[in-house]
PDB file of N, CA and C in Angstrom:
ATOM      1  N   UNK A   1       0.829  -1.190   0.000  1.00  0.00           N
ATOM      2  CA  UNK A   1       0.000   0.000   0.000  1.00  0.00           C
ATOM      3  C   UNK A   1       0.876   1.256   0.000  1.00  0.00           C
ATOM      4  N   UNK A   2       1.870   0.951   0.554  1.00  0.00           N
ATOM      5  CA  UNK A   2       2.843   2.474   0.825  1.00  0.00           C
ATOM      6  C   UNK A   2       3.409   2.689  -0.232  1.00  0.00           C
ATOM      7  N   UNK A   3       4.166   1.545  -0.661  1.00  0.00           N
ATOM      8  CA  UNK A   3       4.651   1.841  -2.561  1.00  0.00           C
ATOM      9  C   UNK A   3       3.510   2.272  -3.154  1.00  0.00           C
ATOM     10  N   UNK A   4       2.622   2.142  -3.282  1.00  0.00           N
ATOM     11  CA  UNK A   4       1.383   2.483  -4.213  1.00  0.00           C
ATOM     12  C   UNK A   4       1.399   3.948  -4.384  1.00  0.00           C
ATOM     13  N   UNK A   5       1.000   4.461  -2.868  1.00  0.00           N
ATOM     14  CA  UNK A   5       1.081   5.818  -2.547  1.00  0.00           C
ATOM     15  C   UNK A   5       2.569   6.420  -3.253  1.00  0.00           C
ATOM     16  N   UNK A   6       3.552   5.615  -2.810  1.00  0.00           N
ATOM     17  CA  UNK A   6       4.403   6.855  -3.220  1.00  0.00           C
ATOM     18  C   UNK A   6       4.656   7.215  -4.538  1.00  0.00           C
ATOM     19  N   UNK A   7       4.133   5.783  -5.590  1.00  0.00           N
ATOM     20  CA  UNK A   7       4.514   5.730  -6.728  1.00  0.00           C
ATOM     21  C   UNK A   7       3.275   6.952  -7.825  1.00  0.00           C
ATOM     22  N   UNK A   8       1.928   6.878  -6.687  1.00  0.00           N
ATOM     23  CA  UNK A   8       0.933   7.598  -7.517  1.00  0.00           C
ATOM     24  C   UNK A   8       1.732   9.053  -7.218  1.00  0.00           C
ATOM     25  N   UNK A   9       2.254   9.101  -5.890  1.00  0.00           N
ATOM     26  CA  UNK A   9       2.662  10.902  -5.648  1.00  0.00           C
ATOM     27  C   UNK A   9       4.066  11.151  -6.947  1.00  0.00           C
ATOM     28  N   UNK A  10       4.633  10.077  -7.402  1.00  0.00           N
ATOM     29  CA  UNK A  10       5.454  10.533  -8.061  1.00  0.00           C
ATOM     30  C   UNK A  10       5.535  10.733  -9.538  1.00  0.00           C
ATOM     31  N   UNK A  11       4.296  10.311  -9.531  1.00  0.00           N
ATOM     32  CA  UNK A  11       3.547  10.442 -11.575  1.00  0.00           C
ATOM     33  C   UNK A  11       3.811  11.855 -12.175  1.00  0.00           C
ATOM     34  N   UNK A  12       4.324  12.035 -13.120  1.00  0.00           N
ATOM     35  CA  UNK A  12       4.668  12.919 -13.862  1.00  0.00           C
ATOM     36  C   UNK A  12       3.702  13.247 -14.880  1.00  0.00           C
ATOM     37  N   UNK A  13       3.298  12.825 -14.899  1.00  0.00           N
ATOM     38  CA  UNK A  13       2.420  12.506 -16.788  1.00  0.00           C
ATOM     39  C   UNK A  13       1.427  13.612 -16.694  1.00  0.00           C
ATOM     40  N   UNK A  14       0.673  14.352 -15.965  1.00  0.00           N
ATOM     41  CA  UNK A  14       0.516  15.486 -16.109  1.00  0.00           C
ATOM     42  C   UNK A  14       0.577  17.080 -16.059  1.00  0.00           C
ATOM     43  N   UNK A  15       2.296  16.453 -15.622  1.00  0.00           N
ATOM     44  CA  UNK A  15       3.135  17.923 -15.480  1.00  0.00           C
ATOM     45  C   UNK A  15       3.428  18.804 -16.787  1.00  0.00           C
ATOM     46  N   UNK A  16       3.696  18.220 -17.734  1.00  0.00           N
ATOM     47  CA  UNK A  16       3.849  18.864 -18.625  1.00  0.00           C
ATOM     48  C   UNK A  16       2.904  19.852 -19.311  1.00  0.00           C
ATOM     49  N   UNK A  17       1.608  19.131 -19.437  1.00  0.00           N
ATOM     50  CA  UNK A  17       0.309  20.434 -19.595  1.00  0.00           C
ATOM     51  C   UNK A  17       0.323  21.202 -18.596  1.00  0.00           C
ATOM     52  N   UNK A  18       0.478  20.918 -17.582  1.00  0.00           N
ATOM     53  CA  UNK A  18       0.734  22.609 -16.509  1.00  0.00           C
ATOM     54  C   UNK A  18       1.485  23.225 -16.853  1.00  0.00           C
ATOM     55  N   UNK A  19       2.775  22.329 -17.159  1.00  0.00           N
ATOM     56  CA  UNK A  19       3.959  23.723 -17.785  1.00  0.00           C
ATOM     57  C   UNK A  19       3.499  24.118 -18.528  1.00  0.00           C
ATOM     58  N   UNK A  20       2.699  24.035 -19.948  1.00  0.00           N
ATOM     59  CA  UNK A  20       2.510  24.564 -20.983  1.00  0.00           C
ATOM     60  C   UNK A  20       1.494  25.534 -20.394  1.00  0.00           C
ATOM     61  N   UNK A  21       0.411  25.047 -19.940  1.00  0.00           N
ATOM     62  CA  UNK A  21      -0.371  25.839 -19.013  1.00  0.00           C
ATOM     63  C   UNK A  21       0.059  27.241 -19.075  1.00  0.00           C
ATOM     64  N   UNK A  22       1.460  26.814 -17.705  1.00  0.00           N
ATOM     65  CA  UNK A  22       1.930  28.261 -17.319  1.00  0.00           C
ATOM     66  C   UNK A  22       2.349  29.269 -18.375  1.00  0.00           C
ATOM     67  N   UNK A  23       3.190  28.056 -19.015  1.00  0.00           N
ATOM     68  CA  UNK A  23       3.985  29.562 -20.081  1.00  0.00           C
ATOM     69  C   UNK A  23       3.167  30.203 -21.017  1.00  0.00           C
ATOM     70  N   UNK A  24       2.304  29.480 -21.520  1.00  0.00           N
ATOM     71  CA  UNK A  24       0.722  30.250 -22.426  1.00  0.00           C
ATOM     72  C   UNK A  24      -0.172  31.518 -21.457  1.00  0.00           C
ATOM     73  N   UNK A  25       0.245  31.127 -20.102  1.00  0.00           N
ATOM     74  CA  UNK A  25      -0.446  32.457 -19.433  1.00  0.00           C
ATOM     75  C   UNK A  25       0.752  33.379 -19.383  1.00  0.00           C
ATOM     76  N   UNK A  26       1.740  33.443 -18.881  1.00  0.00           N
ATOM     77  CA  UNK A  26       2.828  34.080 -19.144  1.00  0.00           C
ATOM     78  C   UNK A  26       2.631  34.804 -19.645  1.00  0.00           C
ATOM     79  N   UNK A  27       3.033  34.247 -21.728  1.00  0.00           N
ATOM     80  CA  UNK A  27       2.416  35.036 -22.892  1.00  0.00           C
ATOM     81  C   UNK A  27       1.821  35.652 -22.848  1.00  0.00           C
ATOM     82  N   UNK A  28       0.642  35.357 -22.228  1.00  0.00           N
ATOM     83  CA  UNK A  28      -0.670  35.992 -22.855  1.00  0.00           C
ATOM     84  C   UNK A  28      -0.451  37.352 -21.720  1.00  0.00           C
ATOM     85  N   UNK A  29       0.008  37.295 -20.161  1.00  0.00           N
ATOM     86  CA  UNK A  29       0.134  38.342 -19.915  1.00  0.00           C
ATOM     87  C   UNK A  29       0.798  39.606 -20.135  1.00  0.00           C
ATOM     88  N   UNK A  30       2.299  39.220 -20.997  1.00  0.00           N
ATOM     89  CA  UNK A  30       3.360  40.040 -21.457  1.00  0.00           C
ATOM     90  C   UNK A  30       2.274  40.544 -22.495  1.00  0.00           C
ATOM     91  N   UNK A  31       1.731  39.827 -23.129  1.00  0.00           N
ATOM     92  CA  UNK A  31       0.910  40.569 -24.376  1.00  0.00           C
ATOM     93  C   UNK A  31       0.357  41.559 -23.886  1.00  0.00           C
ATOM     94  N   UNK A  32      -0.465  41.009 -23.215  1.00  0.00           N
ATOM     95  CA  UNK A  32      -1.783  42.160 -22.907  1.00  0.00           C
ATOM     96  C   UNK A  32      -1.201  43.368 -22.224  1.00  0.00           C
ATOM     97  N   UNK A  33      -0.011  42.927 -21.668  1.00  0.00           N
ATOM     98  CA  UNK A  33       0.840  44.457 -20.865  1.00  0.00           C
ATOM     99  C   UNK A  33       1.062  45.728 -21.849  1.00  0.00           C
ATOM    100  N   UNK A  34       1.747  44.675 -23.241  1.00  0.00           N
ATOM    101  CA  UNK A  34       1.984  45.155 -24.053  1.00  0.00           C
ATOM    102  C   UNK A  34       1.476  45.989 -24.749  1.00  0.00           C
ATOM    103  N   UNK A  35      -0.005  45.902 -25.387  1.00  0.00           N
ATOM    104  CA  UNK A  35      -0.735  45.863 -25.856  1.00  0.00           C
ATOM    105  C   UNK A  35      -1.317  47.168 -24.720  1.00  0.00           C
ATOM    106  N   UNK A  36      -1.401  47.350 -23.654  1.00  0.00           N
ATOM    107  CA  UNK A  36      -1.904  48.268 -22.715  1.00  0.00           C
ATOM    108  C   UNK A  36      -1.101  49.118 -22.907  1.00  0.00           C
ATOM    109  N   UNK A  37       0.435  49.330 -22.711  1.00  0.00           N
ATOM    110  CA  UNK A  37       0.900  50.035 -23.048  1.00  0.00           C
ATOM    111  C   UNK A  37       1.635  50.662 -24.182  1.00  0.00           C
ATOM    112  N   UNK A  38       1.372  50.139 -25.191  1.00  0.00           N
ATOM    113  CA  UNK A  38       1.311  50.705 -26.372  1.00  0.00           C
ATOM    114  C   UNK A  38       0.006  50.893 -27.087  1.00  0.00           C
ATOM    115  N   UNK A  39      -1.096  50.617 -26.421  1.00  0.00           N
ATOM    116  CA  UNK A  39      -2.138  51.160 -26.806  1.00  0.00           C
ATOM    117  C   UNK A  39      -2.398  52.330 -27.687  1.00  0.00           C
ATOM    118  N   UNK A  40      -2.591  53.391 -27.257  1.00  0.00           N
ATOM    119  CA  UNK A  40      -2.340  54.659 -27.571  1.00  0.00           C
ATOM    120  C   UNK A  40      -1.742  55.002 -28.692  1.00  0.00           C
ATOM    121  N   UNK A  41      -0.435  54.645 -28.561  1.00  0.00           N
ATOM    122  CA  UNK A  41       0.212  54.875 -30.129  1.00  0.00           C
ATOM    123  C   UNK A  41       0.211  53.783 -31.230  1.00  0.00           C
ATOM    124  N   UNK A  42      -0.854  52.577 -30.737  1.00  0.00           N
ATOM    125  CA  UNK A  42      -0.654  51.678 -31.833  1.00  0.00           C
ATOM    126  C   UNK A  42      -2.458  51.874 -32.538  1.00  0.00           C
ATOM    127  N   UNK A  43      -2.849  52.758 -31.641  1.00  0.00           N
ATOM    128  CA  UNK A  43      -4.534  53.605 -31.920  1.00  0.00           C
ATOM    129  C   UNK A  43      -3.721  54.030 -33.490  1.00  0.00           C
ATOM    130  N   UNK A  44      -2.920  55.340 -33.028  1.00  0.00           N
ATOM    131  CA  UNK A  44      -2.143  56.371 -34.033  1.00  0.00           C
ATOM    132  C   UNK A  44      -1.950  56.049 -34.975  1.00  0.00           C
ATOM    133  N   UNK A  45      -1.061  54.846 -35.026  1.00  0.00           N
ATOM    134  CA  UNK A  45      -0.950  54.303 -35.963  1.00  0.00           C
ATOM    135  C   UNK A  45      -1.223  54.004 -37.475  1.00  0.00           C
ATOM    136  N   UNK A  46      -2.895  53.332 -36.632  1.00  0.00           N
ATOM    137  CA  UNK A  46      -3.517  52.755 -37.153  1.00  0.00           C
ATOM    138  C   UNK A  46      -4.753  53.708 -37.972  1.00  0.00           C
ATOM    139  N   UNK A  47      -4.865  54.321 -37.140  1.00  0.00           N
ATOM    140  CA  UNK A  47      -5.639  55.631 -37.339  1.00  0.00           C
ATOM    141  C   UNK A  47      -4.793  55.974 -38.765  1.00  0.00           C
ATOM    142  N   UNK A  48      -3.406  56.716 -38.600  1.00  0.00           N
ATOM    143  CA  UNK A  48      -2.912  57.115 -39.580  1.00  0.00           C
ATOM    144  C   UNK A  48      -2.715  56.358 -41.183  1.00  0.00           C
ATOM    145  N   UNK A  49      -2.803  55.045 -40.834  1.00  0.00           N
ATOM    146  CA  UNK A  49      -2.880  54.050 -41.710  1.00  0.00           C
ATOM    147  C   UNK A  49      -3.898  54.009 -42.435  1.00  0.00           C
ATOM    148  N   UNK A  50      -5.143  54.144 -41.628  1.00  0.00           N
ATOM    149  CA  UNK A  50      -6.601  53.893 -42.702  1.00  0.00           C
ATOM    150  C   UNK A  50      -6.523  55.151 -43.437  1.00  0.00           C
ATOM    151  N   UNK A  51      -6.303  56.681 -42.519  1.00  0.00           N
ATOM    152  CA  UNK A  51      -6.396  57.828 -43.399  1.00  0.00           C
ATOM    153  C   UNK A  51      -5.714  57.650 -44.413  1.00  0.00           C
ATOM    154  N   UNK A  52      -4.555  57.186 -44.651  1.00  0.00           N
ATOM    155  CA  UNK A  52      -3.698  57.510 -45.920  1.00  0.00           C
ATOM    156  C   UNK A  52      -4.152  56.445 -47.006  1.00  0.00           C
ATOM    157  N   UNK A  53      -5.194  55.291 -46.875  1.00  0.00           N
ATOM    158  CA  UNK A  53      -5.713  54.595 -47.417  1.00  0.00           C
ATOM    159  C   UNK A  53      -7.143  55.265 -48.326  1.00  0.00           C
TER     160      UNK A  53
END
């Protein structure tokens, strides 16, 4: 019974989708930082882009 236990506490097999997990939130937060703070001038931009269109 005690091997059992220790062998289920030592399963790996769904660590790896957490890692991916994590680093996809990561991303997604650097983005959105990003994206917040360049807001504004990526408005400008864009703005300036359609006008000259």
């Amino acid at each position: 019974m005690f091997t059992y236990l220790v062998a289920l506490l030592n399963r790996e097999e769904g660590q790896d989708l957490a890692e991916y997990g994590l680093i996809i939130a990561l991303v997604a937060i650097v983005v959105i930082a990003a994206l917040t703070a360049l807001g504004g001038s990526l408005n400008t931009i864009l703005t300036s882009i359609s006008g000259s269109i």
